[in-house]
PDB file of N, CA and C in Angstrom:
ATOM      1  N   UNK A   1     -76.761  18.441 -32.517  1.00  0.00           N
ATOM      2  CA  UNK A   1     -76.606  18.204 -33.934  1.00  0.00           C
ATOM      3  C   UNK A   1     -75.652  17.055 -34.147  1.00  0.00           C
ATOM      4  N   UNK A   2     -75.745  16.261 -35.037  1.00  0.00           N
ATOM      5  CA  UNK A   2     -75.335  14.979 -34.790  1.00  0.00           C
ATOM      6  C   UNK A   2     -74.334  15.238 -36.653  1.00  0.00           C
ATOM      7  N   UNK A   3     -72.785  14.925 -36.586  1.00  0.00           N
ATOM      8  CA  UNK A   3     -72.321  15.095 -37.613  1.00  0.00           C
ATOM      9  C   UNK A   3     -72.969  14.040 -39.063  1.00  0.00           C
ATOM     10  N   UNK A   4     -72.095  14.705 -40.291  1.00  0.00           N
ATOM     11  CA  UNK A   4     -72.615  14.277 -41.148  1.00  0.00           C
ATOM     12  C   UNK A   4     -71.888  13.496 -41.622  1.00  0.00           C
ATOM     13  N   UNK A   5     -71.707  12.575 -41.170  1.00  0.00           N
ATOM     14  CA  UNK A   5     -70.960  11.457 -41.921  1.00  0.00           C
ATOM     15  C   UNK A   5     -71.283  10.669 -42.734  1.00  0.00           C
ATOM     16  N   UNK A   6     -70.277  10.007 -43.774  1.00  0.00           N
ATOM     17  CA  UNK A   6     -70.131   9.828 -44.955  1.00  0.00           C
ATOM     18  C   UNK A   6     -70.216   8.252 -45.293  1.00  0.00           C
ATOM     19  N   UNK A   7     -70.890   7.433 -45.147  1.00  0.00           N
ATOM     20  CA  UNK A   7     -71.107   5.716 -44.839  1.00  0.00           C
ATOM     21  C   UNK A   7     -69.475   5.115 -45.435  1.00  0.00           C
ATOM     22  N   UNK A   8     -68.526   4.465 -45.056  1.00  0.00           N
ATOM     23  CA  UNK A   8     -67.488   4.383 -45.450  1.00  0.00           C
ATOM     24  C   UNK A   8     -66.296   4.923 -45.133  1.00  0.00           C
ATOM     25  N   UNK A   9     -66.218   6.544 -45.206  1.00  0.00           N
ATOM     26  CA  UNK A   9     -65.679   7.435 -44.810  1.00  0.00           C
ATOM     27  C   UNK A   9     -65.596   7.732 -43.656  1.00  0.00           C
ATOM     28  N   UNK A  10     -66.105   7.015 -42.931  1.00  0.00           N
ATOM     29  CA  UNK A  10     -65.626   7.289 -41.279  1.00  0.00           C
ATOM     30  C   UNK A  10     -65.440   5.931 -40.774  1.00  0.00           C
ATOM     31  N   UNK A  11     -65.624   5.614 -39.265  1.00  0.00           N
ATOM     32  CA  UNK A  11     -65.827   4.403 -38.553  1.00  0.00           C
ATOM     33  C   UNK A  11     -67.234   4.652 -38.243  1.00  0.00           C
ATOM     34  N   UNK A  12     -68.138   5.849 -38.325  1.00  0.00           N
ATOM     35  CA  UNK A  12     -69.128   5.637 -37.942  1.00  0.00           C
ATOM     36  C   UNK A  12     -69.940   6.245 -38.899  1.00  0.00           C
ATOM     37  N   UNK A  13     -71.498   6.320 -38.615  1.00  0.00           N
ATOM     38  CA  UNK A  13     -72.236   7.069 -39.450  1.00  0.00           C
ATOM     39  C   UNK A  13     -74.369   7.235 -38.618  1.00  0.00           C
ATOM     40  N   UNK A  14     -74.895   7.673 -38.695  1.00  0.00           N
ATOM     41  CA  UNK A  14     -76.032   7.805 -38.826  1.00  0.00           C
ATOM     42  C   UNK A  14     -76.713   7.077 -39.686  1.00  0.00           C
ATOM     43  N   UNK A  15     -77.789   6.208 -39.039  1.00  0.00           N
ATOM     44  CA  UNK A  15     -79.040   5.863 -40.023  1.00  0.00           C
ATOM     45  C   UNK A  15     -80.547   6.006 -39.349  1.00  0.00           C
ATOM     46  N   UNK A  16     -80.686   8.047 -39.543  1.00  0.00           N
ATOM     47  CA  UNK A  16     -81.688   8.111 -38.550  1.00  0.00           C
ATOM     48  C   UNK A  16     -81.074   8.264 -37.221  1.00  0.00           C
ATOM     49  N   UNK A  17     -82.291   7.519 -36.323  1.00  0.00           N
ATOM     50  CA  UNK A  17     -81.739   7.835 -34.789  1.00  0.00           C
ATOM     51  C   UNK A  17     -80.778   6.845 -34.260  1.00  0.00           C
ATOM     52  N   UNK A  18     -80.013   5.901 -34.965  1.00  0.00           N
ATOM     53  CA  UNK A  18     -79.364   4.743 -34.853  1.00  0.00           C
ATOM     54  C   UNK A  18     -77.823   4.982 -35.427  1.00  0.00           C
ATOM     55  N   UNK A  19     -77.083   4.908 -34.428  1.00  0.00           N
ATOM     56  CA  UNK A  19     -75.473   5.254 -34.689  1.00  0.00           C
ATOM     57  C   UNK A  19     -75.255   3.643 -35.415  1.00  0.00           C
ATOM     58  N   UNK A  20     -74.437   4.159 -36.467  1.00  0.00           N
ATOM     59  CA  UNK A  20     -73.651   2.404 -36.758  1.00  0.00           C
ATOM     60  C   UNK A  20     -72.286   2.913 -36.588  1.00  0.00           C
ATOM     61  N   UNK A  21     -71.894   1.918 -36.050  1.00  0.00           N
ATOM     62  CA  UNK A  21     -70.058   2.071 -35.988  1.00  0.00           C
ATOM     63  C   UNK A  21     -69.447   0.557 -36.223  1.00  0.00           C
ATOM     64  N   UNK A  22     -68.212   1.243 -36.743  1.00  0.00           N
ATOM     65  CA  UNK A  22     -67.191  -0.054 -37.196  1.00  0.00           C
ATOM     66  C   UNK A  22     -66.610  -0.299 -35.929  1.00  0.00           C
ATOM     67  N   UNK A  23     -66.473  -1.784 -35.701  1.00  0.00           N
ATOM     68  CA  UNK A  23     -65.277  -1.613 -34.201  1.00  0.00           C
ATOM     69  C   UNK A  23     -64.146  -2.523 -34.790  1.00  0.00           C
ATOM     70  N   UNK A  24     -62.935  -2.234 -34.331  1.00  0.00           N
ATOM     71  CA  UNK A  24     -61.493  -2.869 -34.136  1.00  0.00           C
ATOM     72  C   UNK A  24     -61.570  -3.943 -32.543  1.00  0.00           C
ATOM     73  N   UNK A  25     -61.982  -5.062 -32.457  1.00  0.00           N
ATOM     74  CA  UNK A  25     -62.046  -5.451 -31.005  1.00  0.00           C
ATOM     75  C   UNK A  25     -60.872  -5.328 -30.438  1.00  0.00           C
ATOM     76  N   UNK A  26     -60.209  -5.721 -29.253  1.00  0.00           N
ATOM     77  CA  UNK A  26     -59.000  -6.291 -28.739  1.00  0.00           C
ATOM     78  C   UNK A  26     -59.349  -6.955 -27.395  1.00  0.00           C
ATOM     79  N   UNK A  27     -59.567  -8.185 -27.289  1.00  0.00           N
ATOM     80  CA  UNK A  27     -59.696  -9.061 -26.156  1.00  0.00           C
ATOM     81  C   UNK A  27     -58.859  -9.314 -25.181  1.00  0.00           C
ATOM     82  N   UNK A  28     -58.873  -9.042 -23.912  1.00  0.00           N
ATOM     83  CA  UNK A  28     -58.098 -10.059 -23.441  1.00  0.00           C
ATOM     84  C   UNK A  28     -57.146  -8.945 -22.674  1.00  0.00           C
ATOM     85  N   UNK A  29     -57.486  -7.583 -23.296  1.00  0.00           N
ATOM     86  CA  UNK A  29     -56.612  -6.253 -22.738  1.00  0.00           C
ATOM     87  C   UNK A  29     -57.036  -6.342 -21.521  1.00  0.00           C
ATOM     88  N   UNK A  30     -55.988  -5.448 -20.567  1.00  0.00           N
ATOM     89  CA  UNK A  30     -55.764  -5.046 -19.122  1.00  0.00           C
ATOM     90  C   UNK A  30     -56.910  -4.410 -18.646  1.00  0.00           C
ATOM     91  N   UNK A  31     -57.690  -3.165 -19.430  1.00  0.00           N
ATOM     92  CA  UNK A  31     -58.793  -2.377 -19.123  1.00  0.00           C
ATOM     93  C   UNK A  31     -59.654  -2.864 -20.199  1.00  0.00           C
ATOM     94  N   UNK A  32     -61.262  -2.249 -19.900  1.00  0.00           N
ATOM     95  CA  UNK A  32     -62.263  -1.994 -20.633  1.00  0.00           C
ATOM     96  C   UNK A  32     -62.078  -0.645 -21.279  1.00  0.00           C
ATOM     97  N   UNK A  33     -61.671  -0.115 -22.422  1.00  0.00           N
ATOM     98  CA  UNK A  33     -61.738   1.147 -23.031  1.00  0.00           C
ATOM     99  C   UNK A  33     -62.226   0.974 -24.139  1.00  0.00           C
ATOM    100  N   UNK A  34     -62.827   2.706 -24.832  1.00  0.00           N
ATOM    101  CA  UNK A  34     -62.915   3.016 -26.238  1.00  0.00           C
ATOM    102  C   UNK A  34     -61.036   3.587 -26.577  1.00  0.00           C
ATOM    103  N   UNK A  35     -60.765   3.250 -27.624  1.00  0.00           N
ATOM    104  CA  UNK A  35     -59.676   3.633 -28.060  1.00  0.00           C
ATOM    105  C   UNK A  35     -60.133   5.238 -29.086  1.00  0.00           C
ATOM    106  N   UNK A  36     -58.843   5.100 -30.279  1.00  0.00           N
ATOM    107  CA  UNK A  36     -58.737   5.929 -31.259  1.00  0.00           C
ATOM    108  C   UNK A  36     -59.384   5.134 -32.456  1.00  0.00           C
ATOM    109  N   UNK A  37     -59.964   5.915 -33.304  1.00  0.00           N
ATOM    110  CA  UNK A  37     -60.130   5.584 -34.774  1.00  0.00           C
ATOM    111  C   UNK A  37     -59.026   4.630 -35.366  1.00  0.00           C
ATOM    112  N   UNK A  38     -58.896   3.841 -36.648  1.00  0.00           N
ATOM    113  CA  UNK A  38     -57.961   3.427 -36.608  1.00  0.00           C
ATOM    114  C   UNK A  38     -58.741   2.765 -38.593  1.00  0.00           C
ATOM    115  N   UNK A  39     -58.350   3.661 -38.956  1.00  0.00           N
ATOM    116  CA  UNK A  39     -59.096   3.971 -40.164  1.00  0.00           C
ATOM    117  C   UNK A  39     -60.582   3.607 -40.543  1.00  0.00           C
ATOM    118  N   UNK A  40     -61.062   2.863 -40.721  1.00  0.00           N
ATOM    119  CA  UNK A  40     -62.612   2.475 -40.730  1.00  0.00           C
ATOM    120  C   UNK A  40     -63.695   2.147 -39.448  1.00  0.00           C
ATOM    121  N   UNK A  41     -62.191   1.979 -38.459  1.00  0.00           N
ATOM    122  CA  UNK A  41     -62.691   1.271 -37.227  1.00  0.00           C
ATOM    123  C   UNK A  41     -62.435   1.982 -36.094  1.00  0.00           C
ATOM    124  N   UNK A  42     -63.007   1.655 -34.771  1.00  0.00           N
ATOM    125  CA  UNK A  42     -63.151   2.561 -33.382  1.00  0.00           C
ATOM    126  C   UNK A  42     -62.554   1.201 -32.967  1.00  0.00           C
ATOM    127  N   UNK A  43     -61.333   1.621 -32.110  1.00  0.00           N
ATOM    128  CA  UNK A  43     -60.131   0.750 -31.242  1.00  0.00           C
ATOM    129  C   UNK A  43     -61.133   0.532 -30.306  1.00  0.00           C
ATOM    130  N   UNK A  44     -61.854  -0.725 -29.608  1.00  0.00           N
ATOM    131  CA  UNK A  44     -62.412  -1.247 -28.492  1.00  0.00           C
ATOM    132  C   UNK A  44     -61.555  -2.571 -27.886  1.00  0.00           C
ATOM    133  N   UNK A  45     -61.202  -1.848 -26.048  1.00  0.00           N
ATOM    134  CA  UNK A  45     -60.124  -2.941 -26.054  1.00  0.00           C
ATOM    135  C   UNK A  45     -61.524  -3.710 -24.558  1.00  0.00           C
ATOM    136  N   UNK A  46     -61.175  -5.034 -24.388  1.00  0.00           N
ATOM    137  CA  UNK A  46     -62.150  -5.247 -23.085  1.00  0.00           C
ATOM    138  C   UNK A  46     -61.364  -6.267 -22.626  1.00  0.00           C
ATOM    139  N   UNK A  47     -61.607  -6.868 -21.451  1.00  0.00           N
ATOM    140  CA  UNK A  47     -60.678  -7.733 -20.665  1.00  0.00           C
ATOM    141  C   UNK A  47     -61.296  -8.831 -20.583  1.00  0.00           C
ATOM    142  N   UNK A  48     -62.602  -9.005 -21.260  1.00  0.00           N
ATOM    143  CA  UNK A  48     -62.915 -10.222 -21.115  1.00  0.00           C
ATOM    144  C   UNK A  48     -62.300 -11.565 -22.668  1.00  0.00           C
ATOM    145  N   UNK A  49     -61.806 -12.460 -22.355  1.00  0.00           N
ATOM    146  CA  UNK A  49     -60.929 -13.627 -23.394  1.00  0.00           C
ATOM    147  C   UNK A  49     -61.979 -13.838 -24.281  1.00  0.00           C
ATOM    148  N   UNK A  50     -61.371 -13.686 -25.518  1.00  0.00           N
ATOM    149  CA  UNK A  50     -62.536 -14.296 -26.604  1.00  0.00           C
ATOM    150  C   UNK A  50     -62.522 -15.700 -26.775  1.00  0.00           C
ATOM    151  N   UNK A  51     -64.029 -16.422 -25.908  1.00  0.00           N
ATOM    152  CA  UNK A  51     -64.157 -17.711 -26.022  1.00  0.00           C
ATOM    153  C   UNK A  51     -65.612 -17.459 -26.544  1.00  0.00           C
ATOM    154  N   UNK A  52     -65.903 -18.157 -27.554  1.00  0.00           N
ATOM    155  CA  UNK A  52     -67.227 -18.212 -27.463  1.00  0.00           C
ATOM    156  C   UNK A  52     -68.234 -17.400 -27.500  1.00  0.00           C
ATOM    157  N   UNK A  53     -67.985 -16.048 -28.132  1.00  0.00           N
ATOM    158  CA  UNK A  53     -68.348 -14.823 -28.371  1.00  0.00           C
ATOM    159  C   UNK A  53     -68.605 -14.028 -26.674  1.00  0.00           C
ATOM    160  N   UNK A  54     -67.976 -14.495 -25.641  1.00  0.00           N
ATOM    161  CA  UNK A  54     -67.740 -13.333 -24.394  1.00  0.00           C
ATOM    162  C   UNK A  54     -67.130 -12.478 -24.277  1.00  0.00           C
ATOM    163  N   UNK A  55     -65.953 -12.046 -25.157  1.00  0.00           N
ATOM    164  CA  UNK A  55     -65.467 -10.750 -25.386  1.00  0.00           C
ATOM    165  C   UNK A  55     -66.561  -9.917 -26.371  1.00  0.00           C
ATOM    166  N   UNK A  56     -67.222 -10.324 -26.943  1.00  0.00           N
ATOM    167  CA  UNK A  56     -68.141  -9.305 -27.510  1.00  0.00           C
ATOM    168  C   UNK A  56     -69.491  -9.345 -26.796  1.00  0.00           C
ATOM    169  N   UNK A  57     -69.999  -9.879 -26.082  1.00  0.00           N
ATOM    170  CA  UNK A  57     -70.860  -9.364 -25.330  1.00  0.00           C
ATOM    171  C   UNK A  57     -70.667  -8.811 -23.863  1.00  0.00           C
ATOM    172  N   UNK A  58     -69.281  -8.488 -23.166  1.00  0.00           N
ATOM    173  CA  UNK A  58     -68.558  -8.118 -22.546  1.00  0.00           C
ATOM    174  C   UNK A  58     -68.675  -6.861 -23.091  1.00  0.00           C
ATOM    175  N   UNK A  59     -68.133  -6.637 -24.223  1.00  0.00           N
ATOM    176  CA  UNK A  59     -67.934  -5.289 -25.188  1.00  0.00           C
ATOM    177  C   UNK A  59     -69.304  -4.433 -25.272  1.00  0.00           C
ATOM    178  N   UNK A  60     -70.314  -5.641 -25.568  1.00  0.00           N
ATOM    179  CA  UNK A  60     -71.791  -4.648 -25.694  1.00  0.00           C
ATOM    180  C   UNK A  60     -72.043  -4.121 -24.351  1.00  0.00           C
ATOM    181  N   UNK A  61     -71.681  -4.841 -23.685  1.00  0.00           N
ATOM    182  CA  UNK A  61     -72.034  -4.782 -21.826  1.00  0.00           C
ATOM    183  C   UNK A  61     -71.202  -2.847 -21.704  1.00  0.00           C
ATOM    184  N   UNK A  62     -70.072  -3.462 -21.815  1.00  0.00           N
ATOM    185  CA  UNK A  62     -69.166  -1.970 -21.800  1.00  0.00           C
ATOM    186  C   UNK A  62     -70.478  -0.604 -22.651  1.00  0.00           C
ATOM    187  N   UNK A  63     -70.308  -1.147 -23.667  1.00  0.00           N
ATOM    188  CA  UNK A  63     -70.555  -0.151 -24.229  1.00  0.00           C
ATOM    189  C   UNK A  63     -71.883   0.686 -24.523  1.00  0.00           C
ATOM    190  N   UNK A  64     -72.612  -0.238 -23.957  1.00  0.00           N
ATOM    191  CA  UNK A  64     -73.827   0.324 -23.403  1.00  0.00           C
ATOM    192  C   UNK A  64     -73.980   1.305 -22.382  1.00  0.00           C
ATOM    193  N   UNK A  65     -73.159   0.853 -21.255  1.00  0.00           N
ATOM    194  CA  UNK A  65     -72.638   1.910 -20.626  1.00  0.00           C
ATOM    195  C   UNK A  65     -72.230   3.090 -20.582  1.00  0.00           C
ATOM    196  N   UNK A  66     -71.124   3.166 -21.870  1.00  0.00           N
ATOM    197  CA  UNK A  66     -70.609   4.162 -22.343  1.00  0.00           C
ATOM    198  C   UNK A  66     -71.667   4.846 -22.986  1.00  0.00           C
ATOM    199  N   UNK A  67     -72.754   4.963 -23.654  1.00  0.00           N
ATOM    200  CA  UNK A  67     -73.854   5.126 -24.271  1.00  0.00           C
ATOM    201  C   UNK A  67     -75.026   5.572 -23.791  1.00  0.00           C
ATOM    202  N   UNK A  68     -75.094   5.100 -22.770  1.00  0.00           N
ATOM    203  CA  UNK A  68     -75.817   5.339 -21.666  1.00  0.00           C
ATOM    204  C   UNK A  68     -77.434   4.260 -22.368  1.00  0.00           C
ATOM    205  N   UNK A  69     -77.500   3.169 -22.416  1.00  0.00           N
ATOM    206  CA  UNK A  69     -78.398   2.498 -22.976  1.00  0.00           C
ATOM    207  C   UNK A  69     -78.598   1.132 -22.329  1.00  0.00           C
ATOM    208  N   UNK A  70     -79.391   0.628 -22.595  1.00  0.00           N
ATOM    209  CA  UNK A  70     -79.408  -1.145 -22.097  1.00  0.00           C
ATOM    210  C   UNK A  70     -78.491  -1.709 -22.979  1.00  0.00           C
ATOM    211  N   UNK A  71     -78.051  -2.967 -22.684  1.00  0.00           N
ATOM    212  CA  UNK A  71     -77.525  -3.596 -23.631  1.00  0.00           C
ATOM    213  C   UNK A  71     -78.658  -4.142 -24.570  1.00  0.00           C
ATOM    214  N   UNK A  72     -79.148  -4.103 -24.697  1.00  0.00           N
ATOM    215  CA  UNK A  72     -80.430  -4.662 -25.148  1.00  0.00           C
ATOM    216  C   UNK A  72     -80.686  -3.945 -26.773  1.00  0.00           C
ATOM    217  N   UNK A  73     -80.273  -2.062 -26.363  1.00  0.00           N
ATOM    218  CA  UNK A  73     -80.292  -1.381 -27.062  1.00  0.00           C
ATOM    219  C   UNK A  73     -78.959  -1.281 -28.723  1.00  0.00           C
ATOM    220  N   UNK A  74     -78.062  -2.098 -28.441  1.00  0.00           N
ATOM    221  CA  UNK A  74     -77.114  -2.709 -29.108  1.00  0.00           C
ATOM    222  C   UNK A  74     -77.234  -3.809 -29.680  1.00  0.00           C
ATOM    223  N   UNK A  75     -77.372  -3.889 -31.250  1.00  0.00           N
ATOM    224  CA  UNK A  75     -77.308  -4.830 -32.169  1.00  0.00           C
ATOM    225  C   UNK A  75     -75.660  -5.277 -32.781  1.00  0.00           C
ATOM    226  N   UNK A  76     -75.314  -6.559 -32.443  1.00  0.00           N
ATOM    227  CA  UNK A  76     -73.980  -6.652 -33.038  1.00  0.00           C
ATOM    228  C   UNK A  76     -74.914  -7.043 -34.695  1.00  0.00           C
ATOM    229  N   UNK A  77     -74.103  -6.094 -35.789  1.00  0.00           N
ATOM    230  CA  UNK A  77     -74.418  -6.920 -36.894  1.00  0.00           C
ATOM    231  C   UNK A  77     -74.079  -7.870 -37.782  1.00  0.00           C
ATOM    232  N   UNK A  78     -72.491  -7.621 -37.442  1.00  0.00           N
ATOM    233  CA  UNK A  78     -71.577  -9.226 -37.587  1.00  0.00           C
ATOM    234  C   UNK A  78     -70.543  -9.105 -37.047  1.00  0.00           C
ATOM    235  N   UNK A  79     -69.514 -10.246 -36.814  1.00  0.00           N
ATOM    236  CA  UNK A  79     -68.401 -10.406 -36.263  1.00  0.00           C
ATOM    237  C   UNK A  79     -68.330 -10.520 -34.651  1.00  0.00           C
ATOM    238  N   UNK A  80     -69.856 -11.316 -34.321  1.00  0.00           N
ATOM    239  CA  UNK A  80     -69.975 -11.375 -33.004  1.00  0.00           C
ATOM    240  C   UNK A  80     -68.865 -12.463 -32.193  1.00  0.00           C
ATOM    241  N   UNK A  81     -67.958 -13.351 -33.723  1.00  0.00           N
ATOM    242  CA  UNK A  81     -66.565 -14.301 -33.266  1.00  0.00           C
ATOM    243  C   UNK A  81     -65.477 -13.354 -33.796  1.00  0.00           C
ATOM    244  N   UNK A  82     -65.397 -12.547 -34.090  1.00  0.00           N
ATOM    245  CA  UNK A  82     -64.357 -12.029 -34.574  1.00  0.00           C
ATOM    246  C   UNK A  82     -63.951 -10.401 -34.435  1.00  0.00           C
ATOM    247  N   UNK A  83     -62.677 -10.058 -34.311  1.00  0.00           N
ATOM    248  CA  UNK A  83     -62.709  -8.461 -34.207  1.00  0.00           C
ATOM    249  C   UNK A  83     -63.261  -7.464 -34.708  1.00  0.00           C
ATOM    250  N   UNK A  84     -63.303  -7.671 -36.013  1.00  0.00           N
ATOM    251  CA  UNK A  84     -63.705  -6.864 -36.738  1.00  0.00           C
ATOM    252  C   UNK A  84     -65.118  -6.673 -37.091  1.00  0.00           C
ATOM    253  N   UNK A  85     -66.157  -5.712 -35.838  1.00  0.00           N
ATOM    254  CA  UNK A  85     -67.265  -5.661 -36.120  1.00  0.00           C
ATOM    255  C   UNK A  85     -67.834  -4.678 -36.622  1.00  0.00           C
ATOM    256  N   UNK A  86     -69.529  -4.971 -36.918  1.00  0.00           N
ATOM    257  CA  UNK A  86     -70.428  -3.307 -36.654  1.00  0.00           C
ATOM    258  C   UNK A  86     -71.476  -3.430 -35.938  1.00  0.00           C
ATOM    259  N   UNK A  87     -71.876  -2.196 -35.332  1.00  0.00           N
ATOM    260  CA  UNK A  87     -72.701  -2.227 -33.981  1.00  0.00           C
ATOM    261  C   UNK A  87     -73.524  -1.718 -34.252  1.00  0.00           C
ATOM    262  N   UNK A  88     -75.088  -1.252 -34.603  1.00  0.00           N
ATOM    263  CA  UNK A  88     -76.159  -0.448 -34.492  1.00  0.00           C
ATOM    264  C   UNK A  88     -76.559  -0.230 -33.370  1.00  0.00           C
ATOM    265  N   UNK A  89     -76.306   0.913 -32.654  1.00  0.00           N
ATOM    266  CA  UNK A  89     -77.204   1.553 -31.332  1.00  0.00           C
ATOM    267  C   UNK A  89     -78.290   2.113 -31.088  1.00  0.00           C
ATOM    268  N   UNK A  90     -79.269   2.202 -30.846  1.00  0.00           N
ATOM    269  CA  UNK A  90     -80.388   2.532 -30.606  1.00  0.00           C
ATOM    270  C   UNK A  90     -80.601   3.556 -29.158  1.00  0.00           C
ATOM    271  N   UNK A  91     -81.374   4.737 -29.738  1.00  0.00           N
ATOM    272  CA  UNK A  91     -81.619   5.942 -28.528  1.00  0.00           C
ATOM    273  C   UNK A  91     -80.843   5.995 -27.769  1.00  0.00           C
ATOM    274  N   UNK A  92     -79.616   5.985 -28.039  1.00  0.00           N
ATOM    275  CA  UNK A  92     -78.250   6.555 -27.306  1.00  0.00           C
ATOM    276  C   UNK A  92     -78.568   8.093 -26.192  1.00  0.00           C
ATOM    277  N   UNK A  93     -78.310   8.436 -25.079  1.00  0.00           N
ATOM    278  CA  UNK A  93     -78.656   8.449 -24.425  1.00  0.00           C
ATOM    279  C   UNK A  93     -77.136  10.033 -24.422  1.00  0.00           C
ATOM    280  N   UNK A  94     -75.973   9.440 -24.489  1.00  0.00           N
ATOM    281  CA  UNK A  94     -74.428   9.798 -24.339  1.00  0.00           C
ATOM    282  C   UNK A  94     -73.751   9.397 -25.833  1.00  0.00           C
ATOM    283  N   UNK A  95     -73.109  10.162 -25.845  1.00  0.00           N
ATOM    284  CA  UNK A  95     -71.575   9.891 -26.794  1.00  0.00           C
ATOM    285  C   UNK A  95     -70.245  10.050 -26.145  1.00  0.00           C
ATOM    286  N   UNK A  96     -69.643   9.009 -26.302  1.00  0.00           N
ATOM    287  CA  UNK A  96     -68.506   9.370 -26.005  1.00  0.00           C
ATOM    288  C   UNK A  96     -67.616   9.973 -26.760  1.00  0.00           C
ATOM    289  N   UNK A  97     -66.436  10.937 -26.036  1.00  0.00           N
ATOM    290  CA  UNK A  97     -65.846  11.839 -26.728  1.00  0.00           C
ATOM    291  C   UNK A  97     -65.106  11.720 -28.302  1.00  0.00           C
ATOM    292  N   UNK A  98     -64.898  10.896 -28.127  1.00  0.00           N
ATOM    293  CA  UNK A  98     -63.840  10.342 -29.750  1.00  0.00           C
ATOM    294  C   UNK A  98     -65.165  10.730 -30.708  1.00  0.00           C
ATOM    295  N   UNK A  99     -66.418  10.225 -30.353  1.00  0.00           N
ATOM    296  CA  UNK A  99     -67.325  10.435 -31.518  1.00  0.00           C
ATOM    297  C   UNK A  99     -66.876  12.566 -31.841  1.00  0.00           C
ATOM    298  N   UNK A 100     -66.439  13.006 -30.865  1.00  0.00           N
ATOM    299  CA  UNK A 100     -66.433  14.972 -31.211  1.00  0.00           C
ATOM    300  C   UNK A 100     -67.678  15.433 -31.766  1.00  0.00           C
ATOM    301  N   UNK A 101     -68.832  14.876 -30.994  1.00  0.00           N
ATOM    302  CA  UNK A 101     -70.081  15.534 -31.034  1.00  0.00           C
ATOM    303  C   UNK A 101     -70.668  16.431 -30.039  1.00  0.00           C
ATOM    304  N   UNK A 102     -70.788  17.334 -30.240  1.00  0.00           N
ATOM    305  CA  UNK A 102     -71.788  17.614 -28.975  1.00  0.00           C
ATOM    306  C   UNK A 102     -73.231  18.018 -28.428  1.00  0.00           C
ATOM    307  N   UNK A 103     -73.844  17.173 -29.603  1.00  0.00           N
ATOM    308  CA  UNK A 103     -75.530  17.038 -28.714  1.00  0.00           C
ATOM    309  C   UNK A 103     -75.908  15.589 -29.404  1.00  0.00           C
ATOM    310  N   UNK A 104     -76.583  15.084 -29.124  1.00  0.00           N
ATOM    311  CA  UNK A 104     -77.376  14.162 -29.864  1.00  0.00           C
ATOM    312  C   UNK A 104     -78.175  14.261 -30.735  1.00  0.00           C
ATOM    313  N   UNK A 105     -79.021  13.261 -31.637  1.00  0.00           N
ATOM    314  CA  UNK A 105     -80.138  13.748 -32.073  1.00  0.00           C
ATOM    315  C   UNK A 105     -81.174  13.732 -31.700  1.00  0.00           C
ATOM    316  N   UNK A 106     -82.048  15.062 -32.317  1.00  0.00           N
ATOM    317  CA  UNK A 106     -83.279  15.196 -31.974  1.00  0.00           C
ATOM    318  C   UNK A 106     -84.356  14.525 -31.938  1.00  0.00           C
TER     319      UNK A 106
END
């Protein structure tokens, strides 16, 4: 069962079988991690330098992973130069824990 979130009211939400989430980037960090919420946004830190939009496709790379998906399956929808993005995922596969779900959808 996949929560009911509120478009706005969270960092993330459902549209259908497609997670959208807000991200907080941080480039250039020591590790690849998902962080904490951080009011609208999901803390994503990755180690690759933002030149040229490679910290965010570094990030999709990560986080596909985390997802269990291709990267392929990840739409940046803006802020592919800048921190402050949103991501549409497609047939997610996994959630990671911060989402506090525990099944997917059907």
């Amino acid at each position: 069962m996949k929560p009911q979130q509120v478009r706005g009211a969270s960092f993330f939400w459902w549209e259908g079988e497609t997670l959208v989430v807000n991200i907080l980037g941080k480039p250039s960090a020591s590790v690849d991690a998902i962080g904490k919420p951080k009011g609208p946004q999901l803390k994503v830190s990755v180690t690759a330098a933002p030149r040229d939009g490679r910290a965010t496709d570094h990030m999709v790379r990560f986080l596909a992973k985390e997802f269990g998906v291709p990267a392929s399956a990840i739409e940046v929808v803006f802020g592919r130069m800048n921190v402050n993005k949103q991501l549409r995922i497609r047939a997610l596969r996994k959630l990671p824990p911060v989402f506090q779900q525990t099944s997917l959808p059907d």
